[in-house]
N, C-alpha and C. Protein backbone atom coordinates (compact mmCIF):
# COMPACT_ATOMS: atom_id res chain seq x y z
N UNK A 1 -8.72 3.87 -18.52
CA UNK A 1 -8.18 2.76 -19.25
C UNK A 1 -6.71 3.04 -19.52
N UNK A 2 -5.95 1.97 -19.42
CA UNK A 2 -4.40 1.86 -19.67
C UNK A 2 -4.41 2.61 -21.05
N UNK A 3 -3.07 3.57 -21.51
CA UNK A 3 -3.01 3.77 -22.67
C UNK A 3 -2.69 2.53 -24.01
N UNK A 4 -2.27 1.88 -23.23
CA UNK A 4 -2.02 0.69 -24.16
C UNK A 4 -2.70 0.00 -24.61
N UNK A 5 -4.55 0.08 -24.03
CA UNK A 5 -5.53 -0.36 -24.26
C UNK A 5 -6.74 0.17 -24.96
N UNK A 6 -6.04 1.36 -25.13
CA UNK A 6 -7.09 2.30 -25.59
C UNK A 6 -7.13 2.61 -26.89
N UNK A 7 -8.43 2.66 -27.80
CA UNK A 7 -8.44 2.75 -29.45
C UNK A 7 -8.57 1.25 -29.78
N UNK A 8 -9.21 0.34 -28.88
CA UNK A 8 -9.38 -1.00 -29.47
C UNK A 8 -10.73 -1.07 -29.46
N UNK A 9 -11.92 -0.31 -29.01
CA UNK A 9 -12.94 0.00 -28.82
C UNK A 9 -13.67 -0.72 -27.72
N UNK A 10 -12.86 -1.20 -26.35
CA UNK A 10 -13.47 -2.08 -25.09
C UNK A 10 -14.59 -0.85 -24.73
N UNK A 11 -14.01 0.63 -25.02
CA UNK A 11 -15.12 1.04 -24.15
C UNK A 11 -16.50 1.21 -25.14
N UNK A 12 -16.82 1.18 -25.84
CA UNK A 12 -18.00 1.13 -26.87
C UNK A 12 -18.45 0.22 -26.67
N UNK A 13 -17.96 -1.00 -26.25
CA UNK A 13 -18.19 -2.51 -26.42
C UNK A 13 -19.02 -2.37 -24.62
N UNK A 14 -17.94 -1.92 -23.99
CA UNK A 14 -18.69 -2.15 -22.73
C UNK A 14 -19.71 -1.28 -22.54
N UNK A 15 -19.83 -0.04 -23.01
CA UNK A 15 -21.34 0.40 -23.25
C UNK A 15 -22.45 0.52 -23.79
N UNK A 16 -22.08 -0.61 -24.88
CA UNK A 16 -23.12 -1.44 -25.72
C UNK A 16 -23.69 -2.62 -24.88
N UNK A 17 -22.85 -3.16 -23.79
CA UNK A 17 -23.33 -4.35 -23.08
C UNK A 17 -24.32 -3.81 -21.77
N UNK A 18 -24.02 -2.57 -21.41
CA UNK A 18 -24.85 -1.88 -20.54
C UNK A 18 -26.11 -1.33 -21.31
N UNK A 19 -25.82 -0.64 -22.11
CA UNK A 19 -27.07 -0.12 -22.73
C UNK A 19 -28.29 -1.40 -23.12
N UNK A 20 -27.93 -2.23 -23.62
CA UNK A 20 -28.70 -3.89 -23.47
C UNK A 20 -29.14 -3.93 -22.46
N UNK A 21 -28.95 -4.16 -21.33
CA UNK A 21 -29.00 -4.56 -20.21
C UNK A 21 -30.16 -3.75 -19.41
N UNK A 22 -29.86 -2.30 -19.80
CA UNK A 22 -30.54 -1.18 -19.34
C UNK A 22 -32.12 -1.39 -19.93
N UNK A 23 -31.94 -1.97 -21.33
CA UNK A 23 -33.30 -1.98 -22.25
C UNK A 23 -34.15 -2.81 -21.91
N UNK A 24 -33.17 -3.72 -22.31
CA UNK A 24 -33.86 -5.40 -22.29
C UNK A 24 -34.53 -6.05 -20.92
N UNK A 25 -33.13 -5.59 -19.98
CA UNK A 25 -33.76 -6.34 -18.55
C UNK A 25 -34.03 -5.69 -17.74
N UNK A 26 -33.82 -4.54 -17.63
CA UNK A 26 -34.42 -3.25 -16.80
C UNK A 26 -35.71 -2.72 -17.20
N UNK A 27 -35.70 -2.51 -18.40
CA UNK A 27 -36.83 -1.85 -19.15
C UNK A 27 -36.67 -0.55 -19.17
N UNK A 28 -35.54 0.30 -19.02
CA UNK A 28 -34.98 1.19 -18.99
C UNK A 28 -35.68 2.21 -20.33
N UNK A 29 -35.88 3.60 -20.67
CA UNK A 29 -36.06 3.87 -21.13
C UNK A 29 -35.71 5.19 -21.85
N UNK A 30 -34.00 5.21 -20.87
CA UNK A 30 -33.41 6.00 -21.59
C UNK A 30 -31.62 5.67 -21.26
N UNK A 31 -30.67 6.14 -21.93
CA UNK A 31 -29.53 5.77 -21.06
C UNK A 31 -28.73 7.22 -21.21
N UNK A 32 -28.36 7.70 -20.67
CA UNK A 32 -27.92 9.45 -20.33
C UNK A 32 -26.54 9.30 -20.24
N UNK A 33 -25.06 9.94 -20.78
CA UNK A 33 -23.63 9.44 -20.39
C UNK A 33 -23.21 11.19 -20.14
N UNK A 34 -22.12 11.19 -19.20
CA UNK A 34 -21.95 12.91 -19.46
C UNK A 34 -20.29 12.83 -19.61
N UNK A 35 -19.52 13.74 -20.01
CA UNK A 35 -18.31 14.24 -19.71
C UNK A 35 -18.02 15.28 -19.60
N UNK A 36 -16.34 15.60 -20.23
CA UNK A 36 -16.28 16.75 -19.85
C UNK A 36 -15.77 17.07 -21.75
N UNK A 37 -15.68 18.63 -22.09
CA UNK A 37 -15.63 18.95 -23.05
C UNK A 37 -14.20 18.55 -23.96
N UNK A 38 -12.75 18.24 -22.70
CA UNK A 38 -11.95 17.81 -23.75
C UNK A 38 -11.62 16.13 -24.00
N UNK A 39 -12.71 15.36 -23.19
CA UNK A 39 -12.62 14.12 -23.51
C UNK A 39 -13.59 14.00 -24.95
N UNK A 40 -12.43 13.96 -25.53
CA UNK A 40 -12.86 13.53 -27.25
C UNK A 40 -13.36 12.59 -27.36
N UNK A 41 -12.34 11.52 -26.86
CA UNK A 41 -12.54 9.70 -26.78
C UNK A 41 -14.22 9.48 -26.49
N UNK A 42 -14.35 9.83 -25.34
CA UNK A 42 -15.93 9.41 -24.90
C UNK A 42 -16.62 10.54 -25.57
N UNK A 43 -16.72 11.41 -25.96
CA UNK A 43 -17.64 11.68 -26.89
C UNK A 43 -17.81 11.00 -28.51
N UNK A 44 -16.97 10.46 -28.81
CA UNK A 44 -16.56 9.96 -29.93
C UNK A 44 -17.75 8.34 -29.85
N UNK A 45 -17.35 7.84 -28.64
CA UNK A 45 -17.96 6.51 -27.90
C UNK A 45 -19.35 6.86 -27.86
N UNK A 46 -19.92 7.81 -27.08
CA UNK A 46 -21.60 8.21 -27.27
C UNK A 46 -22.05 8.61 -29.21
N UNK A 47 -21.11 8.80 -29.98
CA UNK A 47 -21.49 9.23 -31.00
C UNK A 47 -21.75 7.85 -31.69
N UNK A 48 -20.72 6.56 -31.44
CA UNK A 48 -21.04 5.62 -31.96
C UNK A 48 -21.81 4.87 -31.39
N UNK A 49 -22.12 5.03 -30.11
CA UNK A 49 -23.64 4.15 -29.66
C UNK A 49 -24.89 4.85 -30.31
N UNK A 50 -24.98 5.96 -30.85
CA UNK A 50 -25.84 6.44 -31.42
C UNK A 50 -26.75 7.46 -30.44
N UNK A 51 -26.00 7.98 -29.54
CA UNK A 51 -26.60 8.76 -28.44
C UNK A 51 -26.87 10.42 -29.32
N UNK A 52 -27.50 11.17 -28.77
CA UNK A 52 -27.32 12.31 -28.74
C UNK A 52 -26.78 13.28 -27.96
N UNK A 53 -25.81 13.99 -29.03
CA UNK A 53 -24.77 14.87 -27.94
C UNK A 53 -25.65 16.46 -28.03
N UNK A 54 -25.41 16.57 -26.53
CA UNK A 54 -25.33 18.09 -26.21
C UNK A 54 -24.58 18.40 -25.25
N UNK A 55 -24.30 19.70 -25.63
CA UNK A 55 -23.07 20.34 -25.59
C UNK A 55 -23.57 21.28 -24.54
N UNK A 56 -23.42 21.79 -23.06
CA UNK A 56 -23.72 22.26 -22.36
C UNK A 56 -22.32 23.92 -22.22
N UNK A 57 -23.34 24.98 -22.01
CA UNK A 57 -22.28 25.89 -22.53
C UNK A 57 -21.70 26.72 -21.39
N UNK A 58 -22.35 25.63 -20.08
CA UNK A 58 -21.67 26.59 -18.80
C UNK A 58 -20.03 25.37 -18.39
N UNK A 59 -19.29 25.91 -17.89
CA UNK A 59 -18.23 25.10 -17.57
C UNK A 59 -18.13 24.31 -16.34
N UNK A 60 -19.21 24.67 -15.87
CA UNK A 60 -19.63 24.06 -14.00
C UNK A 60 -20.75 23.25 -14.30
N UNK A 61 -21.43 21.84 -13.68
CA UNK A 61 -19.77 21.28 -13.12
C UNK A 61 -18.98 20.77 -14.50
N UNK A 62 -17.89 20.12 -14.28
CA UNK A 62 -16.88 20.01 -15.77
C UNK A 62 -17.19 18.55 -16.14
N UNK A 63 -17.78 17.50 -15.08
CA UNK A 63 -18.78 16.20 -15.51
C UNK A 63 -19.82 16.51 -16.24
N UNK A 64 -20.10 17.32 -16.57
CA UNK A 64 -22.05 18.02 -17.14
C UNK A 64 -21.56 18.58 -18.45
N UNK A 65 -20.31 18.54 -19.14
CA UNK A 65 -20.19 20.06 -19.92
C UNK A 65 -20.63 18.94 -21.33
N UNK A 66 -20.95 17.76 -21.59
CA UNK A 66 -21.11 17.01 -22.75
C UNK A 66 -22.22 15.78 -22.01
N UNK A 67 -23.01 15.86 -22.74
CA UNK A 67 -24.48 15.04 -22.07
C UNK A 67 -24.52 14.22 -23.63
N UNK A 68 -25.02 12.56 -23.42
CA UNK A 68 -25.18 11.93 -24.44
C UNK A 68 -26.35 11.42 -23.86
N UNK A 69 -27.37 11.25 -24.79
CA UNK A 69 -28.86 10.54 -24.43
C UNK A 69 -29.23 9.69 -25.76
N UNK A 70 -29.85 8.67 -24.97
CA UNK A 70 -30.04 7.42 -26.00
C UNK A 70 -31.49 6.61 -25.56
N UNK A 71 -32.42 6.95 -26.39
CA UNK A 71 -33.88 6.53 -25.92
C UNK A 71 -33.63 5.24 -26.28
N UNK A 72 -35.06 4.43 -25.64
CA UNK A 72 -35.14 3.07 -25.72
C UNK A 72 -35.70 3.38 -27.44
N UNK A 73 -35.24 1.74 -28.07
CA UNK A 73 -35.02 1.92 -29.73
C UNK A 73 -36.43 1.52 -29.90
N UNK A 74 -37.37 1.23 -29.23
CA UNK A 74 -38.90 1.43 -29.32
C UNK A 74 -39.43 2.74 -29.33
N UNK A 75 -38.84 3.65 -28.54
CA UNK A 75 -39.49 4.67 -28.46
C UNK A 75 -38.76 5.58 -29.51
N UNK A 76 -37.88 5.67 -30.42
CA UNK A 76 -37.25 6.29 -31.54
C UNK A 76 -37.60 6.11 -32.76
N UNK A 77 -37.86 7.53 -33.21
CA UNK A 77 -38.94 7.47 -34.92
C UNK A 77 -37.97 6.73 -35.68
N UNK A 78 -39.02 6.16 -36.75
CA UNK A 78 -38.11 5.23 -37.31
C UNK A 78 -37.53 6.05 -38.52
C-alpha cells in the first residue's frame, strides 16, 4: 500500500471483507494470515481482526515468522 494510504485502516477493512466471505459463503472454517516479524502494521491488523498470533521462533522462511489464525465464530468458546 502507498504510504500515503496507510494508517486509514483499508487493510483491516479489506480483511474483514474476506474473512466474511471465507465464513459465510465458503463455509470456511478457519482463516490463517502469516508475515514476517518486522511487519508491525500487519500484525497489528491480525490483532484487530481478532486472530491469534504466533510467533514462530525459526527465521526461515521470513513469510512464516508471524502466523495469525481466526476460527469460524461458531466454532469459538464463548
Amino acid at each position: 500500500m502507498l504510504p500515503a494510504h496507510q494508517g486509514n485502516g483499508y487493510a483491516a477493512e479489506a480483511a474483514q471483507v474476506i474473512i466474511d466471505v471465507v465464513f459465510t459463503r465458503l463455509q470456511g472454517q478457519r482463516v490463517v494470515a502469516t508475515t514476517e516479524h518486522a511487519n508491525l502494521r500487519s500484525q497489528r491488523v491480525m490483532h484487530k481482526l481478532g486472530m491469534h498470533i504466533l510467533k514462530n521462533t525459526s527465521q526461515e522462511p521470513p513469510w512464516f515468522e508471524v502466523v495469525g489464525i481466526l476460527g469460524h465464530p461458531d466454532s469459538r468458546p464463548a
